[in-house]
N, C-alpha and C. Protein backbone atom coordinates (compact mmCIF):
# COMPACT_ATOMS: atom_id res chain seq x y z
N UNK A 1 17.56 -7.71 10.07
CA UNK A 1 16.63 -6.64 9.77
C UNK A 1 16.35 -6.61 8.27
N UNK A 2 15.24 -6.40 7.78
CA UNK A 2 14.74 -6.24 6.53
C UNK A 2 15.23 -5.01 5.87
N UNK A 3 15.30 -4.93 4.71
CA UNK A 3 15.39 -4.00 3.80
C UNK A 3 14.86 -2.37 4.15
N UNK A 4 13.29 -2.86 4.41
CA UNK A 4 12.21 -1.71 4.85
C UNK A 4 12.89 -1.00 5.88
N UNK A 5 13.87 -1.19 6.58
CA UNK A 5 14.08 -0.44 7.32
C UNK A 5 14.68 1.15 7.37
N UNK A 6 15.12 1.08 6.31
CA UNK A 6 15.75 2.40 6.17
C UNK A 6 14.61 3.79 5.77
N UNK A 7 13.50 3.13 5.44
CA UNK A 7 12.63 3.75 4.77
C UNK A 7 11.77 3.78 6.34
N UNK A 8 11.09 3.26 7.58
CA UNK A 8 10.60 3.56 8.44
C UNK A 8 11.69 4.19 9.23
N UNK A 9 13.12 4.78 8.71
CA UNK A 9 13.56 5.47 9.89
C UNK A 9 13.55 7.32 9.17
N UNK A 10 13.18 7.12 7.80
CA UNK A 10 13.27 8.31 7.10
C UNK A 10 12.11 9.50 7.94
N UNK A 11 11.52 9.55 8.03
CA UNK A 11 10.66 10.18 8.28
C UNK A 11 10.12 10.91 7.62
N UNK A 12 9.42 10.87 6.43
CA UNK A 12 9.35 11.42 5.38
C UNK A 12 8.52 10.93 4.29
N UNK A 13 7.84 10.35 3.27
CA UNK A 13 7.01 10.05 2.28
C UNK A 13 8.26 9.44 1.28
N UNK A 14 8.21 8.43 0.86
CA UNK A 14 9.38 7.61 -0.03
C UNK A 14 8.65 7.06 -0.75
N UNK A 15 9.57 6.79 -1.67
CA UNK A 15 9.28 5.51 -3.34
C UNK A 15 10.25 5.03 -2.66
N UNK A 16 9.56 3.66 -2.39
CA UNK A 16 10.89 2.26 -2.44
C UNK A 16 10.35 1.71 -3.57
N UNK A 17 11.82 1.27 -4.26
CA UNK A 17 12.08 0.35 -5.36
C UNK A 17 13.24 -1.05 -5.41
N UNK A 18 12.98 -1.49 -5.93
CA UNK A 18 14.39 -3.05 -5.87
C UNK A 18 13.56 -3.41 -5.17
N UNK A 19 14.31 -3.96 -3.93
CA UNK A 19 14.45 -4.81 -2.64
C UNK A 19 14.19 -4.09 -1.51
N UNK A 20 14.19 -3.08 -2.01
CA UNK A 20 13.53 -1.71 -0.47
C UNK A 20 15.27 -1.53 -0.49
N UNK A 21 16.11 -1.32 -1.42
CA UNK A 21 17.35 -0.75 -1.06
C UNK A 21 17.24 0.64 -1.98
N UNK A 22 16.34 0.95 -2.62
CA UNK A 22 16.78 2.48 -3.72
C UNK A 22 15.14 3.12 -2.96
N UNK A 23 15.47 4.56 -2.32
CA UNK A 23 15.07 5.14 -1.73
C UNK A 23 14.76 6.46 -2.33
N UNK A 24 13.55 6.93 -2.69
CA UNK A 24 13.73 8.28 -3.66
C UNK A 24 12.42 9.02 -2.86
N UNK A 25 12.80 10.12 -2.49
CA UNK A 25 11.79 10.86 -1.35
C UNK A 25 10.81 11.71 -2.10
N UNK A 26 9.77 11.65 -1.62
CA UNK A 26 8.51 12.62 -2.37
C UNK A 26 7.91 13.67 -0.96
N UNK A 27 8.84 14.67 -1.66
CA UNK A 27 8.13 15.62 -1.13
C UNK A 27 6.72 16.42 -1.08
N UNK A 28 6.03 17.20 -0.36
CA UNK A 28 5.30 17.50 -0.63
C UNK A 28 3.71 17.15 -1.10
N UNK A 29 3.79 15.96 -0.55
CA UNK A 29 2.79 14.87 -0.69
C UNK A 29 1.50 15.32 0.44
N UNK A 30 0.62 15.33 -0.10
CA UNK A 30 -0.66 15.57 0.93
C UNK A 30 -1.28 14.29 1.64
N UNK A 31 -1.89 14.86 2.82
CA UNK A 31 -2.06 13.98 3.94
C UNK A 31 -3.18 13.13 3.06
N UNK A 32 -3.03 11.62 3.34
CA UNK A 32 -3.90 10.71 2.53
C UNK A 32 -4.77 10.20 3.72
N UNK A 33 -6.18 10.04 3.88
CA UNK A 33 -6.98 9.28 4.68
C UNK A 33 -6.66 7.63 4.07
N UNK A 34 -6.58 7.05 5.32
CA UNK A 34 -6.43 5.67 4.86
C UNK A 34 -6.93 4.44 5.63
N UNK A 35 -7.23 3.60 5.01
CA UNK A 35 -7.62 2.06 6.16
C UNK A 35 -5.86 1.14 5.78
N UNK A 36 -5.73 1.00 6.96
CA UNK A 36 -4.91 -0.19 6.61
C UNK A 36 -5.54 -1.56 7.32
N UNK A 37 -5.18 -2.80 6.53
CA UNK A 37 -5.57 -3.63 6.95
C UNK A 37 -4.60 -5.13 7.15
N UNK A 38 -4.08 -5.94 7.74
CA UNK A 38 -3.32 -7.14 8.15
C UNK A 38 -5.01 -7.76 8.36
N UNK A 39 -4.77 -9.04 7.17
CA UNK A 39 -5.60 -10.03 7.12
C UNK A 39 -4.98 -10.97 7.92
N UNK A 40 -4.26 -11.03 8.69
CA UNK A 40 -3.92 -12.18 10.12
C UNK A 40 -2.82 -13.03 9.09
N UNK A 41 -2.17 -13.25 8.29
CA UNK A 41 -1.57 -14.30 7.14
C UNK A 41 -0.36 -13.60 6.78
N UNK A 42 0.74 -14.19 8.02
CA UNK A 42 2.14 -13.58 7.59
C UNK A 42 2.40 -13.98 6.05
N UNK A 43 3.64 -13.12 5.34
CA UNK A 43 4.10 -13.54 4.04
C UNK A 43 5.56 -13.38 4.15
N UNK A 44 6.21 -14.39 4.10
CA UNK A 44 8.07 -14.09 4.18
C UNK A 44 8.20 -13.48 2.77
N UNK A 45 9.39 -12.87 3.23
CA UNK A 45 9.58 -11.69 1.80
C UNK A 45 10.47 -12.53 0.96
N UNK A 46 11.33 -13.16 1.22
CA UNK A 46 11.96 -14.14 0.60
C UNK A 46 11.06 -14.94 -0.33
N UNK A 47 9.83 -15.50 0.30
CA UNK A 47 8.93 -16.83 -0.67
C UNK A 47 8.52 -15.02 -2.03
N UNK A 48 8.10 -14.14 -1.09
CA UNK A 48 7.77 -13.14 -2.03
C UNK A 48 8.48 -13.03 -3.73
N UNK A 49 9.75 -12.87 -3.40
CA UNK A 49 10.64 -12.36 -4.21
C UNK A 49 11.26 -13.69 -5.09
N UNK A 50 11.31 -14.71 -4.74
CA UNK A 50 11.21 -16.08 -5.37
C UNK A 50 10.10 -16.31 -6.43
N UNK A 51 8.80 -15.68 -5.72
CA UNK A 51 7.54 -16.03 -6.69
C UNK A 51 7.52 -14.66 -8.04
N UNK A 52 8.38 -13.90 -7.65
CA UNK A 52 8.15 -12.86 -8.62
C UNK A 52 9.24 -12.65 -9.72
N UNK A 53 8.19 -12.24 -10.60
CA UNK A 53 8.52 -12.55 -12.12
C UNK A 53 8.91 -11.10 -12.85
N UNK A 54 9.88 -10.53 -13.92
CA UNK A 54 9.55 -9.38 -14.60
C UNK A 54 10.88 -8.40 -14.06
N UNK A 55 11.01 -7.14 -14.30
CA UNK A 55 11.91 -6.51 -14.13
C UNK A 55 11.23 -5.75 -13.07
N UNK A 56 12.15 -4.88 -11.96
CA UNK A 56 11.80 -3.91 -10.94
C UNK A 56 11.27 -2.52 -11.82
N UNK A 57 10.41 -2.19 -11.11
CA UNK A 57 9.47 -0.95 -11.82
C UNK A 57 10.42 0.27 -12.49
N UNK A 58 10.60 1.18 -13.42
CA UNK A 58 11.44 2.15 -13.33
C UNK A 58 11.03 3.50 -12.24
N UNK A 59 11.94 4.11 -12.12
CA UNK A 59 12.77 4.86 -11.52
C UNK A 59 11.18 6.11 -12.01
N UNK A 60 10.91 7.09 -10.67
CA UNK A 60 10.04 8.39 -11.10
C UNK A 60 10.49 9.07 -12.22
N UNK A 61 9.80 9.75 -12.88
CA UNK A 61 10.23 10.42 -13.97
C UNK A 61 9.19 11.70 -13.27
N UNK A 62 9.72 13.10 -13.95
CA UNK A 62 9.38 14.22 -13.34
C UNK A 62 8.16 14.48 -13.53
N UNK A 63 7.51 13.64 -14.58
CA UNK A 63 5.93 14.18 -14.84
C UNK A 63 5.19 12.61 -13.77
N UNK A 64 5.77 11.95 -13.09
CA UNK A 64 5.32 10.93 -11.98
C UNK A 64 5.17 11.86 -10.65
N UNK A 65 6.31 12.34 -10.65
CA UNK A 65 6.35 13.58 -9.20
C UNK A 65 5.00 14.73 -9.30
N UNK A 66 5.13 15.03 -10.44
CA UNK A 66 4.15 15.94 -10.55
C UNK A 66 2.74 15.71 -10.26
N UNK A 67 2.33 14.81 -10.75
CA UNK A 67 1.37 13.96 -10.48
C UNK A 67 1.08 13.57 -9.17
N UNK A 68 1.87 13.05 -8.78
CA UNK A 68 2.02 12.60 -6.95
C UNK A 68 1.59 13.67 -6.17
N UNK A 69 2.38 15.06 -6.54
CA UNK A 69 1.98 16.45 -5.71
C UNK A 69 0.64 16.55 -5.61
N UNK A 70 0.11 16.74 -7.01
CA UNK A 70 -1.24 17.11 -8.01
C UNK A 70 -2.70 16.56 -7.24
N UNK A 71 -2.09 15.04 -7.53
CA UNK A 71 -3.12 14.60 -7.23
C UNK A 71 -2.75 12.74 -6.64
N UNK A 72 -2.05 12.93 -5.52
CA UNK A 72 -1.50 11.95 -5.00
C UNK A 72 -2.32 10.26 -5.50
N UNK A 73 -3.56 10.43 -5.51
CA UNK A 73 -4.13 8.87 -5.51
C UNK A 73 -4.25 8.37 -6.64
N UNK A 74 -4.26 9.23 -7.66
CA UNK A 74 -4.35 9.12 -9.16
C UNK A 74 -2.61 8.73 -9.55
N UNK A 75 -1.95 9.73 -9.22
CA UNK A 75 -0.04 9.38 -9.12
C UNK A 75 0.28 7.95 -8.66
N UNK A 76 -0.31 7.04 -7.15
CA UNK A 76 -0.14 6.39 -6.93
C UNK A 76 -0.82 4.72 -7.35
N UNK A 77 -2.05 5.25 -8.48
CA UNK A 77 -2.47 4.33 -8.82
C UNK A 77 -1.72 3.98 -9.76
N UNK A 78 -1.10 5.19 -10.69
CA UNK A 78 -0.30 4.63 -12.02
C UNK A 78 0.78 4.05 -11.81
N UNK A 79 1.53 4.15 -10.34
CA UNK A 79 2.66 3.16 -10.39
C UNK A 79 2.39 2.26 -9.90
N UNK A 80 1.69 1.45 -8.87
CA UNK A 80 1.53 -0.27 -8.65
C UNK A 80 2.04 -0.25 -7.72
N UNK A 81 2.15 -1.88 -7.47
CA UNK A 81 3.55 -2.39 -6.46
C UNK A 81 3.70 -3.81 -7.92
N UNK A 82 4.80 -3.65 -7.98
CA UNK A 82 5.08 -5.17 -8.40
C UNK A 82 5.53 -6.23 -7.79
N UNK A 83 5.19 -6.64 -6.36
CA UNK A 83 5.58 -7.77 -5.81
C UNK A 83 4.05 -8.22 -5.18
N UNK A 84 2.65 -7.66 -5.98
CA UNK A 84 1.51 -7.89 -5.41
C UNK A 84 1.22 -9.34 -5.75
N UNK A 85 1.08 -9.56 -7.47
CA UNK A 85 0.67 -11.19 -7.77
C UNK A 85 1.73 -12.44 -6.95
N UNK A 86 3.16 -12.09 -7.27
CA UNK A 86 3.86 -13.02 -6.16
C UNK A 86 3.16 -13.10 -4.67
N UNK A 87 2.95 -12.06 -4.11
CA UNK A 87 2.45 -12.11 -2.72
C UNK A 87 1.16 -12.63 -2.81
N UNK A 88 0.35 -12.61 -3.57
CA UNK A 88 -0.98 -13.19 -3.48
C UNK A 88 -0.55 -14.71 -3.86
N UNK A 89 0.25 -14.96 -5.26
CA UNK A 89 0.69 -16.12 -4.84
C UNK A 89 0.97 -17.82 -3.46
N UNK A 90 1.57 -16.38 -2.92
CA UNK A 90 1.95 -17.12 -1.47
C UNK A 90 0.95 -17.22 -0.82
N UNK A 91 0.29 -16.12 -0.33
CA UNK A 91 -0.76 -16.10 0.62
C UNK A 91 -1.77 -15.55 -0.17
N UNK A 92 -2.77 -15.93 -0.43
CA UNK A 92 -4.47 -15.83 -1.23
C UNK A 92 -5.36 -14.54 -0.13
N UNK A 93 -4.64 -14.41 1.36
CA UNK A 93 -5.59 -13.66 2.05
C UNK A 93 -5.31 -12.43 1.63
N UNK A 94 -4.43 -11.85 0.91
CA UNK A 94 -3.53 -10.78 0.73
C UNK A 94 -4.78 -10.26 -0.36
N UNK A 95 -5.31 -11.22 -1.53
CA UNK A 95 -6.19 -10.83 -2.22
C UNK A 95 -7.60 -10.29 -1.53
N UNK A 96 -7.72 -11.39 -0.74
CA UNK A 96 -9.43 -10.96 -0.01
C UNK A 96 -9.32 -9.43 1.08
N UNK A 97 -7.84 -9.35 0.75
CA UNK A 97 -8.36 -7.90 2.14
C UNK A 97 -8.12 -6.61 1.01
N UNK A 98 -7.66 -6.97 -0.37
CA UNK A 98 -7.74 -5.94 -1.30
C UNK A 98 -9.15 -5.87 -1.94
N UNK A 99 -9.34 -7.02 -2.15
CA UNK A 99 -10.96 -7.24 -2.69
C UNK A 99 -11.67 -6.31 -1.53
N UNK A 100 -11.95 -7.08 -0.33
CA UNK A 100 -12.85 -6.09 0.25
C UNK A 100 -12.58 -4.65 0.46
N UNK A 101 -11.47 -4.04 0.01
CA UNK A 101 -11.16 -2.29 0.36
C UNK A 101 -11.76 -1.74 -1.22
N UNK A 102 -11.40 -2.71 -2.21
CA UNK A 102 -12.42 -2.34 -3.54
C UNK A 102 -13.60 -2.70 -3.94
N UNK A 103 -14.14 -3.03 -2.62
CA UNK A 103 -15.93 -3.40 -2.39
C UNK A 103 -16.19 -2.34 -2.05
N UNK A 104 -15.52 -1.32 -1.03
CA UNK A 104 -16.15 -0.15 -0.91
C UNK A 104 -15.81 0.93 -1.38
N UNK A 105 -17.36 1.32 -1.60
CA UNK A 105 -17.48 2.13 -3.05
C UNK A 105 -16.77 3.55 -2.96
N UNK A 106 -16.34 4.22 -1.35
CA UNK A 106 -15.41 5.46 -1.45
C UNK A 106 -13.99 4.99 -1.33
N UNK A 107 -13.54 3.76 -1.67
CA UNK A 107 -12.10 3.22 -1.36
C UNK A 107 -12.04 4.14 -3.01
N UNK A 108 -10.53 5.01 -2.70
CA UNK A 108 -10.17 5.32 -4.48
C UNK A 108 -8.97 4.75 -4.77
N UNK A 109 -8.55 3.86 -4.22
CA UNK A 109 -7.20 3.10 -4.44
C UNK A 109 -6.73 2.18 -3.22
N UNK A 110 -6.91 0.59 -3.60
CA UNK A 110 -6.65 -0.49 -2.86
C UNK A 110 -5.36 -1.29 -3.22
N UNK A 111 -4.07 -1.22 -2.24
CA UNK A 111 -2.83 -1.78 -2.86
C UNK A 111 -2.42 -2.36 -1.88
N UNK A 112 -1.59 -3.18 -1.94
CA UNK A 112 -0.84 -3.44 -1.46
C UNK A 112 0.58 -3.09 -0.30
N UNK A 113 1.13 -3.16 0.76
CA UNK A 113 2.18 -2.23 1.27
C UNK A 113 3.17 -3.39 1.38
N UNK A 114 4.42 -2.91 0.57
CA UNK A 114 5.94 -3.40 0.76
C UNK A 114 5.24 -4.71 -0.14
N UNK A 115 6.09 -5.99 0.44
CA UNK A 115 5.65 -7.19 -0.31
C UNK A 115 4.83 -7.99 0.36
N UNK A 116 3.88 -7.72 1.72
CA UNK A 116 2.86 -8.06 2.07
C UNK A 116 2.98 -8.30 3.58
N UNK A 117 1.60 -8.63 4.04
CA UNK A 117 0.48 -9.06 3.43
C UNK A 117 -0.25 -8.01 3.82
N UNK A 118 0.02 -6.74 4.27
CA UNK A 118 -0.84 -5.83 4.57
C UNK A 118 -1.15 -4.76 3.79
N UNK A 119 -2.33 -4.19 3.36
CA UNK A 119 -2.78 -3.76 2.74
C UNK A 119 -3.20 -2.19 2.91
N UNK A 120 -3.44 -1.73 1.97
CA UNK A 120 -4.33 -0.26 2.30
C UNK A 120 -5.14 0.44 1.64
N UNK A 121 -6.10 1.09 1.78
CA UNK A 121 -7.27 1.61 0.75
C UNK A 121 -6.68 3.60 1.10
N UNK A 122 -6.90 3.65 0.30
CA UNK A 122 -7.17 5.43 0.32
C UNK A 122 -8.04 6.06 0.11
N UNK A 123 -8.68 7.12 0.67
CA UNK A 123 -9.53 7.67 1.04
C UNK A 123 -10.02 9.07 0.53
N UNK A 124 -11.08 9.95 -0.05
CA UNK A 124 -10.86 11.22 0.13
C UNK A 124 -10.66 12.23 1.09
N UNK A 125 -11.90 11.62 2.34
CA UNK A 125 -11.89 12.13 3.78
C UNK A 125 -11.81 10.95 4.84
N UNK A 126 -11.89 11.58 6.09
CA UNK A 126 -11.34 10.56 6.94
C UNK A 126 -12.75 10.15 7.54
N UNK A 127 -13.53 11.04 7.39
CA UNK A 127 -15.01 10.29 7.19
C UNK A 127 -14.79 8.72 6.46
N UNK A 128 -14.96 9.26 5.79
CA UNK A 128 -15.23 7.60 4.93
C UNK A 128 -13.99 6.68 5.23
N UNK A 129 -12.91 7.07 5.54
CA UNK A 129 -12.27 5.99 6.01
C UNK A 129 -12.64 5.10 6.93
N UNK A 130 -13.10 5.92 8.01
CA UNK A 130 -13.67 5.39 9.25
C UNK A 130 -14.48 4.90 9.06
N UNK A 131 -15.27 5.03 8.56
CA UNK A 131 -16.81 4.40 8.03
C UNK A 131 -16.94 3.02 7.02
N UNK A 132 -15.28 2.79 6.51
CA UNK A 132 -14.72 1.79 5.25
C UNK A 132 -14.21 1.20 6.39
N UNK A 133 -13.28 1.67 7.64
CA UNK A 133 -12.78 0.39 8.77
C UNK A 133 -13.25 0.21 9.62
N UNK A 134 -14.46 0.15 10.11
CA UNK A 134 -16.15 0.05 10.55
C UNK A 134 -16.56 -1.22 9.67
N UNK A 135 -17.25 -1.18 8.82
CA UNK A 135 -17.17 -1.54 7.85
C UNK A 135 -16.73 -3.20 7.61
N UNK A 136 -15.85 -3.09 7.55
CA UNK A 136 -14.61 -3.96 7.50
C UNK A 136 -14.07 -4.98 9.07
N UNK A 137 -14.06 -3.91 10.01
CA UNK A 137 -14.25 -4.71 10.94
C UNK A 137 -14.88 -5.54 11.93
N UNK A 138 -16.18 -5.09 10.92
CA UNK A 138 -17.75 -6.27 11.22
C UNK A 138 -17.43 -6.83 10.40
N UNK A 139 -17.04 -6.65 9.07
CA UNK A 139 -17.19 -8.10 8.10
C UNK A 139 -16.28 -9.30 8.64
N UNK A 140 -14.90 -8.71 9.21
CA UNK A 140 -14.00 -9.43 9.25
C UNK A 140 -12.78 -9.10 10.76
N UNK A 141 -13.80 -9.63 11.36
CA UNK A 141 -13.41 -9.49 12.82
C UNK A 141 -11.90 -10.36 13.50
N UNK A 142 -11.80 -11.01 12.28
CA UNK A 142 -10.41 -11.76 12.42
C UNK A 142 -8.80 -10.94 11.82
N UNK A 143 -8.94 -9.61 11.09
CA UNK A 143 -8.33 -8.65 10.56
C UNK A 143 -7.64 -7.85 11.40
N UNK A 144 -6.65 -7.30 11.14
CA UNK A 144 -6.51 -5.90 12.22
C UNK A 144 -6.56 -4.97 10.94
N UNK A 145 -7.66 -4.31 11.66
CA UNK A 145 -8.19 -2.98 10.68
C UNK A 145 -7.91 -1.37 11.20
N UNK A 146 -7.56 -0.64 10.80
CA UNK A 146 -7.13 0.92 11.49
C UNK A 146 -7.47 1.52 10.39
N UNK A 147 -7.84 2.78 10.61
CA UNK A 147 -8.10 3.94 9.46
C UNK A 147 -7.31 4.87 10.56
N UNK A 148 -6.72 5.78 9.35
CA UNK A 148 -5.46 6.64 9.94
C UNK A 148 -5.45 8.03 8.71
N UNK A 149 -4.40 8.60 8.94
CA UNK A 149 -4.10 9.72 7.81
C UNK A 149 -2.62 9.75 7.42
N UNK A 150 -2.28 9.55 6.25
CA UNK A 150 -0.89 9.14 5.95
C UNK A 150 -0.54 10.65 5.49
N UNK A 151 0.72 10.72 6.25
CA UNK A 151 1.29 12.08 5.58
C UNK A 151 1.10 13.52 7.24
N UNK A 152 -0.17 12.72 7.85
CA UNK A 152 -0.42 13.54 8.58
C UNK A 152 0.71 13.76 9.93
């Protein structure tokens, strides 16, 4: 079993950091409209973490939380993922399904989830989500595309 696991049994909104072993819970997080997308192009987490370079991100600091509450997509743009360029590394499709979630013009944040290859855009309403994995799943009928509500 992978790392991630402890974090899909939380039930709850988390910062994973390391290896998906340091677990720090965010409360109070508002429901996010979202597309997720699997461009069909497994990525072993191992080739992941081999290709990646740099130190693990630091640790929330209280004005990160705050932010997160505030205004969740803006909070979550300033921290990243840092195992994205390794993962694009490995697999190049990982880029084209971020590219296309920042082709559309109500996507307000296109990242990455865990160390790949699946992706996710965020949303203001769930209008436009739906309308971004629509969208998306005419362009790219070879994808598995879902729009959902995170948090909800």
């Amino acid at each position: 079993l992978g790392a991630d696991v402890p974090v899909c049994l939380a039930e709850t909104c988390m910062r994973v950091q390391g290896i998906g072993d340091i677990l720090e819970p965010v409360q109070n997080l508002a429901a996010l409209p979202a597309v997720l997308i699997w461009p069909g192009a497994p990525v072993a987490t191992p080739d992941v973490f081999r290709r990646r370079q740099g130190a693990f991100d630091a640790p929330l600091t209280p004005q990160d939380m705050t932010r997160l509450i505030s205004d969740p997509i803006a909070g979550l743009a300033a921290l990243g993922n840092g195992l994205t360029e390794a993962a694009i590394g490995v697999e190049p499709a990982v880029a084209d399904a971020l590219n296309a979630l920042e082709m559309i013009a109500s996507c307000r944040l296109a990242r990455m989830s865990g160390s790949g290859s699946a992706v996710f855009g965020l949303f203001e309403t769930r209008a436009e989500a739906d309308t971004a994995a629509e969208t998306l799943r005419r362009a790219h009928p070879d994808w598995w595309v879902r729009s959902t509500v995170l948090g909800d």
